[in-house]
Protein backbone atom coordinates (compact mmCIF):
# COMPACT_ATOMS: atom_id res chain seq x y z
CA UNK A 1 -8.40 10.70 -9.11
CA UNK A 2 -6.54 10.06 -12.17
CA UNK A 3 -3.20 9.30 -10.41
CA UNK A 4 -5.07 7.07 -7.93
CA UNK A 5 -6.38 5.21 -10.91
CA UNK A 6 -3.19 4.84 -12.46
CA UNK A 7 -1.41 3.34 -9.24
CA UNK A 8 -3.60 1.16 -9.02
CA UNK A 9 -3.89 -0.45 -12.59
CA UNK A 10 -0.19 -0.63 -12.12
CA UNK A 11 -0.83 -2.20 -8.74
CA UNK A 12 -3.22 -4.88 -10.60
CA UNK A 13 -1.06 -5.64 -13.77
CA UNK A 14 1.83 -6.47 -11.27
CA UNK A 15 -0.74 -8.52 -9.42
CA UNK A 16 -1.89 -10.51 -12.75
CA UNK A 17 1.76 -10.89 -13.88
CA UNK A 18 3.15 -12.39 -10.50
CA UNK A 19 0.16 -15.66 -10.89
CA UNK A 20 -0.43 -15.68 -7.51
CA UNK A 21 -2.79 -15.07 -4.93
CA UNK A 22 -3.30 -12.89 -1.84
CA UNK A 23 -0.60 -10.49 -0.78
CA UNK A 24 2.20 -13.09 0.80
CA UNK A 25 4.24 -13.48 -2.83
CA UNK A 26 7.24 -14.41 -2.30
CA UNK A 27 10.12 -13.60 -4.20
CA UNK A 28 8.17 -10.99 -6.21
CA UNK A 29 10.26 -7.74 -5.65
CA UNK A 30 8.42 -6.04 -9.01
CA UNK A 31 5.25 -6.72 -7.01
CA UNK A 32 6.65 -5.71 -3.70
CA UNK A 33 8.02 -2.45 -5.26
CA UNK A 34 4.59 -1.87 -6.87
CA UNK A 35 1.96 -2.10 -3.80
CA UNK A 36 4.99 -0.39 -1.73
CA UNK A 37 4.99 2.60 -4.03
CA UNK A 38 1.11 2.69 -4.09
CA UNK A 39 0.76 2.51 -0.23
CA UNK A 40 3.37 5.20 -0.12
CA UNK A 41 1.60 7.61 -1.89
CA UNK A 42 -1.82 6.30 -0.44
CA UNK A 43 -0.79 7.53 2.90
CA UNK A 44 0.63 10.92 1.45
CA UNK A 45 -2.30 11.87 -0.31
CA UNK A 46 -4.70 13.02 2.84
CA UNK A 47 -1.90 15.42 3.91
CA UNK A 48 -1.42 16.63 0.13
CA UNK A 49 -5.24 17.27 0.19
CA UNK A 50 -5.06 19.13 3.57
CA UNK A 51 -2.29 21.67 3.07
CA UNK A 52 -3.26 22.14 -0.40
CA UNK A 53 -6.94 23.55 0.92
CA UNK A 54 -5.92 25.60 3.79
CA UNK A 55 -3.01 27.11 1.37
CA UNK A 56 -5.63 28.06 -0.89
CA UNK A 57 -8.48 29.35 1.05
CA UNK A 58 -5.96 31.14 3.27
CA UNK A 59 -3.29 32.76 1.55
CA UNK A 60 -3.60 32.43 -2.49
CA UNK A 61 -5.66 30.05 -5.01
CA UNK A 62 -3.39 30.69 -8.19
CA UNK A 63 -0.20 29.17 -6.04
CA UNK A 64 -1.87 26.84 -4.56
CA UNK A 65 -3.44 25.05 -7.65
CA UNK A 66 0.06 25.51 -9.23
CA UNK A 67 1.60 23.91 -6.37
CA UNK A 68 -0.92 21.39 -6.41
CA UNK A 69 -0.38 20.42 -10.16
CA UNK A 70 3.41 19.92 -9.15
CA UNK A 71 2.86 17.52 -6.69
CA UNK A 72 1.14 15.64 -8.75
CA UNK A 73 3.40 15.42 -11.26
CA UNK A 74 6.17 14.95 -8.92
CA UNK A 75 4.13 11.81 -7.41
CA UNK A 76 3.84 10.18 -11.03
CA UNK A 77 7.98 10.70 -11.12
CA UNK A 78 8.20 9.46 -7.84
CA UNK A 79 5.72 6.11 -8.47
CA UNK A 80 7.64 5.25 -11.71
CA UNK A 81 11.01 5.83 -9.64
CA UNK A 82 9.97 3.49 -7.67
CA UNK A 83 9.36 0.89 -10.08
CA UNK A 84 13.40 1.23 -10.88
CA UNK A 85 15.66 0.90 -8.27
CA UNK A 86 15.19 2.42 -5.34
CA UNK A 87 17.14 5.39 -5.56
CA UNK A 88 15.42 6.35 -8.56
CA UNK A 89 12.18 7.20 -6.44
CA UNK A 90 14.79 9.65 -4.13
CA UNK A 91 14.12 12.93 -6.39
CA UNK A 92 10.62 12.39 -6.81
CA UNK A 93 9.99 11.75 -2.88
CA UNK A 94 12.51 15.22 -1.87
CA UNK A 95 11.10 17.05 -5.05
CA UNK A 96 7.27 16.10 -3.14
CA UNK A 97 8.61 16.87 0.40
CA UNK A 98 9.64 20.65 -1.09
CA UNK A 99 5.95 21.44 -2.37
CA UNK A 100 4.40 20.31 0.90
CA UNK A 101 7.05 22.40 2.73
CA UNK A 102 5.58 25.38 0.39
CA UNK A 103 2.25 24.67 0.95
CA UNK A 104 2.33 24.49 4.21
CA UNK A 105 4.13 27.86 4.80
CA UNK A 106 1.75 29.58 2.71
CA UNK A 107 -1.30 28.02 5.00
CA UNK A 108 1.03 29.46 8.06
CA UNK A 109 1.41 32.86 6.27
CA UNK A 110 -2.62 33.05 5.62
CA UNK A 111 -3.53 32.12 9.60
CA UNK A 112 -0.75 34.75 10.47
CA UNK A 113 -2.38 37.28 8.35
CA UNK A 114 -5.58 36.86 9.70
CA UNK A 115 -4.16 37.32 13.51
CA UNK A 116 -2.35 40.29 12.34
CA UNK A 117 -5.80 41.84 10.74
CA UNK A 118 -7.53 40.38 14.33
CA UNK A 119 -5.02 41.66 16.63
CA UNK A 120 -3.33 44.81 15.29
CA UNK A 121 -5.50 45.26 12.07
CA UNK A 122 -2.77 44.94 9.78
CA UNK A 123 -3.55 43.30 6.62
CA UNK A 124 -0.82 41.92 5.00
CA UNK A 125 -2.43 39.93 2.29
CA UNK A 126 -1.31 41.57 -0.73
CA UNK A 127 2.23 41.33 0.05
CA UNK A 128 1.74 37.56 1.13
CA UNK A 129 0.00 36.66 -2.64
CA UNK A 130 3.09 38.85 -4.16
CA UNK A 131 5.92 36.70 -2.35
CA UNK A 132 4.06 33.27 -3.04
CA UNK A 133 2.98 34.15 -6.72
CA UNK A 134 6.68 35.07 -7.18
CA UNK A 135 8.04 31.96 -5.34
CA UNK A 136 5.81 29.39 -6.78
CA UNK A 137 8.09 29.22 -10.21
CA UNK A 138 10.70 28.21 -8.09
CA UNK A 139 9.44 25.03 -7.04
CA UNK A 140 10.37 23.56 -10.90
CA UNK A 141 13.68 23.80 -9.94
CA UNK A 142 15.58 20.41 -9.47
């Protein structure tokens, strides 16, 4: 909520400082890179939200939120990159990529776990929360 809040103040103080009206501005490329980098991570956050739940109801919580916390930071980097040159947004955007990769193989890992305890009644769940507790940590690296 707070990072939606924030793109979009930034959103309307480009808007104010540009003097014109509507969306057609042309010429305005600190307005363009604005609303771009807001509609960017406008359509990013619904997939965020979704791997983020099924990662923590169905493998870990702790991870998860951890992950979760990261991405967030990662999409401040990534808006303010974006404000710069282009290729300042780069790290931010493959830094975000990596923690949705994560999350989503820990949602994978949970559904697995749960056919393995269906099918063969194997419950590997304490092993899974080991590996993703020890993994997390590695997502602050570069």
């Amino acid at each position: 909520v707070f990072l939606t809040a924030f793109f979009a103040s930034k959103l309307e103080h480009e808007s104010k400082h540009c003097n014109g009206k509507g969306f057609q501005r042309a010429g305005s490329s600190a307005f363009d890179r604005v609303y771009t980098a807001n509609q960017n991570c406008g359509h990013a956050y619904p997939t965020f939200l979704a791997v983020l739940w099924c990662a923590g109801l169905l493998c870990s919580q702790a991870p998860a939120a951890f992950a979760g916390l990261m991405y967030l930071f990662v999409r401040q980097k990534y808006f303010v990159g974006y404000l710069g040159e282009r290729t300042q947004s780069t790290p931010g955007y493959l830094f975000g990529k990596r923690i949705i990769l994560f999350l989503f193989l820990m949602s994978v890992a949970g559904i697995l776990n749960y056919y393995l305890i269906f099918f063969f009644g194997s419950d590997f769940e304490m092993y899974i929360k080991t590996i993703t507790s020890a993994i997390s940590p590695l997502l602050l690296i570069p």
